[in-house]
Protein backbone atom coordinates (compact mmCIF):
# COMPACT_ATOMS: atom_id res chain seq x y z
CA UNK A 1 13.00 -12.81 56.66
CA UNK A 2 12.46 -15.81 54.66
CA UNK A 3 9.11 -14.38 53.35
CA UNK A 4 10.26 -11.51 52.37
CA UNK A 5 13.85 -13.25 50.55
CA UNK A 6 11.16 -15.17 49.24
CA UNK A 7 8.49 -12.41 48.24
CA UNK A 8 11.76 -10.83 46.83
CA UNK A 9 12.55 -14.00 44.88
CA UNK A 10 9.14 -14.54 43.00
CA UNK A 11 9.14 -10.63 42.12
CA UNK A 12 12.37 -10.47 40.32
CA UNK A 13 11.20 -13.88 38.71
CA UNK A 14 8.21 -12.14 37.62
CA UNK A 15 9.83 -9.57 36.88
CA UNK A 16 12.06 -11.64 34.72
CA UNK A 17 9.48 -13.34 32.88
CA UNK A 18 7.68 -10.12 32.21
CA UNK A 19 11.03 -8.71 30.41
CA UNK A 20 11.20 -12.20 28.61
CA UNK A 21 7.59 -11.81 27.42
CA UNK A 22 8.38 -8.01 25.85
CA UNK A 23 12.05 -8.95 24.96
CA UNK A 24 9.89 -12.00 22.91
CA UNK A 25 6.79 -10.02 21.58
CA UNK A 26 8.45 -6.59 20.93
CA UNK A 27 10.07 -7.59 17.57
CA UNK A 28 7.00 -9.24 16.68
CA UNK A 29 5.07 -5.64 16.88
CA UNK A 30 7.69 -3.82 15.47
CA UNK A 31 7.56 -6.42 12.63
CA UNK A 32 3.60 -6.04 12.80
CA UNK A 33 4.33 -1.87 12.83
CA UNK A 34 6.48 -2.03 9.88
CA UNK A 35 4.75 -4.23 7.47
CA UNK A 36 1.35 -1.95 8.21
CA UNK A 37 3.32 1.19 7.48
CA UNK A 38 5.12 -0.18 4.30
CA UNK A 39 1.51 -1.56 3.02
CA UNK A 40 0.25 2.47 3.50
CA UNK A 41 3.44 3.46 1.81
CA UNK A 42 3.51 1.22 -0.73
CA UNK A 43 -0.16 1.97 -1.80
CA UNK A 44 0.44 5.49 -1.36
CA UNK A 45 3.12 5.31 -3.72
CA UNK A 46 0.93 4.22 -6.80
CA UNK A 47 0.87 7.21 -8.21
CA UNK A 48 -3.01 8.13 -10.16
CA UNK A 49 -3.39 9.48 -13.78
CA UNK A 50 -5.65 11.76 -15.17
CA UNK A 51 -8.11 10.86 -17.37
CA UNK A 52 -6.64 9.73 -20.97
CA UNK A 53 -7.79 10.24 -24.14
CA UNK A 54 -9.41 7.36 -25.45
CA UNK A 55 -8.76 6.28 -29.39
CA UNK A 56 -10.75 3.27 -30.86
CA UNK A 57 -8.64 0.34 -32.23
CA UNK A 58 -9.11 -2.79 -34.53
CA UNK A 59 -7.63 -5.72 -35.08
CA UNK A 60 -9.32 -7.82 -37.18
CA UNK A 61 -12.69 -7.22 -36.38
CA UNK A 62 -12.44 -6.40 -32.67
CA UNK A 63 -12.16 -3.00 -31.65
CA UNK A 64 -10.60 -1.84 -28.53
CA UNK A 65 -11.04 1.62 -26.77
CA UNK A 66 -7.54 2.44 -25.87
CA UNK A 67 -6.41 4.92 -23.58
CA UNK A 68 -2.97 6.65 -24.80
CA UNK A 69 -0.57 6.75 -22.76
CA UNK A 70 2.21 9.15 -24.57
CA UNK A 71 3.88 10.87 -22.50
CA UNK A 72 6.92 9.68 -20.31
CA UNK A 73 4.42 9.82 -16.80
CA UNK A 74 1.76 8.40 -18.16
CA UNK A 75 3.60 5.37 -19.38
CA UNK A 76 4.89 4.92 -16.22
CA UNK A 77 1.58 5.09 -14.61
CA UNK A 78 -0.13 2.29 -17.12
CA UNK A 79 -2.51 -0.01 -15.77
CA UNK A 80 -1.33 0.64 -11.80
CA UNK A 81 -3.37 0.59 -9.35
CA UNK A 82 -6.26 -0.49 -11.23
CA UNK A 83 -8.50 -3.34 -9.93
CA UNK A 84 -10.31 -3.73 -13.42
CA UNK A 85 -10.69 -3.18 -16.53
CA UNK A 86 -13.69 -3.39 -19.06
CA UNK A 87 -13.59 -6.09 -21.69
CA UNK A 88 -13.08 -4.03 -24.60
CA UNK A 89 -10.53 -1.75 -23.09
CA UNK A 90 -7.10 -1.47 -22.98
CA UNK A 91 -3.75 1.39 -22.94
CA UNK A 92 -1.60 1.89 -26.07
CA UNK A 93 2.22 2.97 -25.16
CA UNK A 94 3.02 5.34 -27.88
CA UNK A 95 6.71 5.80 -28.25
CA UNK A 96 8.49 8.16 -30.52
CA UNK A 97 11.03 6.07 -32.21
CA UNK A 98 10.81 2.35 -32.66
CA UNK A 99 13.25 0.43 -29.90
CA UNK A 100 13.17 -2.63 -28.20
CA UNK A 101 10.68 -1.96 -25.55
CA UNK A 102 10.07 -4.05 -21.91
CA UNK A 103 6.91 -4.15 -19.46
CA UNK A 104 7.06 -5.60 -16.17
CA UNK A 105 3.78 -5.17 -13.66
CA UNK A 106 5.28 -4.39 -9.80
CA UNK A 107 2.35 -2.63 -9.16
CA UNK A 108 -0.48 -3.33 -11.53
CA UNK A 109 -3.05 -5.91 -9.82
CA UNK A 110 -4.71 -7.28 -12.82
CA UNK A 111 -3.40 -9.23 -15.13
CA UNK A 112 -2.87 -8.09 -18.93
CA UNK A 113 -1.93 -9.11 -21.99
CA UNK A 114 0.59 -7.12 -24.26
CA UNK A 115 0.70 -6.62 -28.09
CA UNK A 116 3.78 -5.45 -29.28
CA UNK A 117 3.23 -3.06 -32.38
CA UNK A 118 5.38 -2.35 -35.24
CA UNK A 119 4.86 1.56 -36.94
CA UNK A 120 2.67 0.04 -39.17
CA UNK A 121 0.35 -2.00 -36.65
CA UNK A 122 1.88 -5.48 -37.07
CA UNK A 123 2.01 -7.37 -34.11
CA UNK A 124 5.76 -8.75 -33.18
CA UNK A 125 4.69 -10.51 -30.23
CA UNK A 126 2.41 -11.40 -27.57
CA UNK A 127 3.02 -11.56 -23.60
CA UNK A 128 1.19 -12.67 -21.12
CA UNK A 129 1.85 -10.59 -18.09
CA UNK A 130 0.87 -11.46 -13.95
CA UNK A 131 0.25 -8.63 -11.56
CA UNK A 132 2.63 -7.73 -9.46
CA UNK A 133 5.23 -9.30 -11.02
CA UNK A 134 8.75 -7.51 -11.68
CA UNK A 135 9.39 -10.18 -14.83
CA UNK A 136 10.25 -8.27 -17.71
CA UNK A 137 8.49 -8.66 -21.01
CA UNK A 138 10.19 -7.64 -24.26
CA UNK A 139 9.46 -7.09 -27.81
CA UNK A 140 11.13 -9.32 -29.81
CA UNK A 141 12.14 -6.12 -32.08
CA UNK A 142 11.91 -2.55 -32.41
CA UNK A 143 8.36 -1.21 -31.89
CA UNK A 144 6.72 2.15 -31.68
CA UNK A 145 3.47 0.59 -29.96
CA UNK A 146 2.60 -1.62 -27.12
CA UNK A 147 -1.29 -2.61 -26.86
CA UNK A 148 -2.33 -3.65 -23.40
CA UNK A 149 -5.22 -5.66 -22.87
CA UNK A 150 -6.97 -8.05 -20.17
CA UNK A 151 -5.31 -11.07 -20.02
CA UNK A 152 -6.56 -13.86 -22.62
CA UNK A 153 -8.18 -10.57 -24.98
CA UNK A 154 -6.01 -11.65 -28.16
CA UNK A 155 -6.53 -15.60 -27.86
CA UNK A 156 -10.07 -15.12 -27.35
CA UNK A 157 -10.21 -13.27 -30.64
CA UNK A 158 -7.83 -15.40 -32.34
CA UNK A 159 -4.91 -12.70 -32.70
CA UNK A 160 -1.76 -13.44 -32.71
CA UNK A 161 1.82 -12.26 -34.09
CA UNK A 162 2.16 -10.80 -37.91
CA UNK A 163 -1.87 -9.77 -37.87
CA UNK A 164 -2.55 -6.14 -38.49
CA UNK A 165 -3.79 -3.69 -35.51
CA UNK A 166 -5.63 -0.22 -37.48
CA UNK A 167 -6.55 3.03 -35.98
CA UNK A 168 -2.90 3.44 -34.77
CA UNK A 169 -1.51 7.12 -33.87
CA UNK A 170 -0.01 8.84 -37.15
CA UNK A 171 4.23 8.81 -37.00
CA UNK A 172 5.20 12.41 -35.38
């Protein structure tokens, strides 16, 4: 009788420490389950654009081939999901009426540079944007136009606020 209170004994201890083990590592797989399922979500939530039409710009001397991005979708869309972009590239945001205009990057992995663009081309301002970031970056007045760019494009070049970007969509 003693073996088997005993034999009893160890089972339910084992027992026991089994149920401790699962009652330990279950959240730790449901964690694991969760993050793997939000990382498929969120990357099958970037949404893809069509191919844009491409316009060349200039400032100064430097041209840029800039995708347009008029629409109300395909500003949304932007840069995202994009894991590069050529060095002489970038997307104009054409709006219709000039307002006060903010970019942040949640789900754009590279980072960018932004020209802010009065109607007539002149640059407001300049931002420096970091991927994935949800810090907002404003004009610093009413624009029509925001040029994006890789990051570093317009200090490389030497351009900077009150300088003159041509090629620019005509007013609708």
């Amino acid at each position: 009788m003693s073996y088997s209170s005993n034999h009893h004994c160890l089972l339910d201890l084992n027992q026991r420490h089994q149920t401790r083990r699962w009652f330990y590592f279950q959240p730790l797989a449901a964690l694991a389950a969760t993050l793997a399922v939000g990382l498929s979500t969120a990357q099958a939530q970037v949404p893809t654009q069509a191919p844009l039409e491409t316009i060349p710009l200039f400032a100064g001397m430097h041209r840029v081939n800039a995708e347009l991005a008029i629409t109300p979708e395909q500003r949304a869309i932007g840069l995202m999901g994009r894991t590069h972009m050529a060095d002489n590239a970038g997307m104009l945001f054409v709006f219709q009426d000039a307002n006060m205009q903010c970019f942040w990057m949640a789900n754009t992995l590279i980072p960018l540079s932004i020209a802010f663009l009065k109607n007539d081309g002149t640059i407001t301002n300049i931002a420096h944007m970091q991927p994935q970031s949800r810090t907002s970056h404003c004009s610093t007045e009413p624009v029509r136009f925001a040029l994006e760019v890789n990051q570093g494009w317009f200090e490389q070049r030497n351009i900077q606020a009150g300088q003159i970007v041509r090629g620019l969509p005509p007013s609708p």
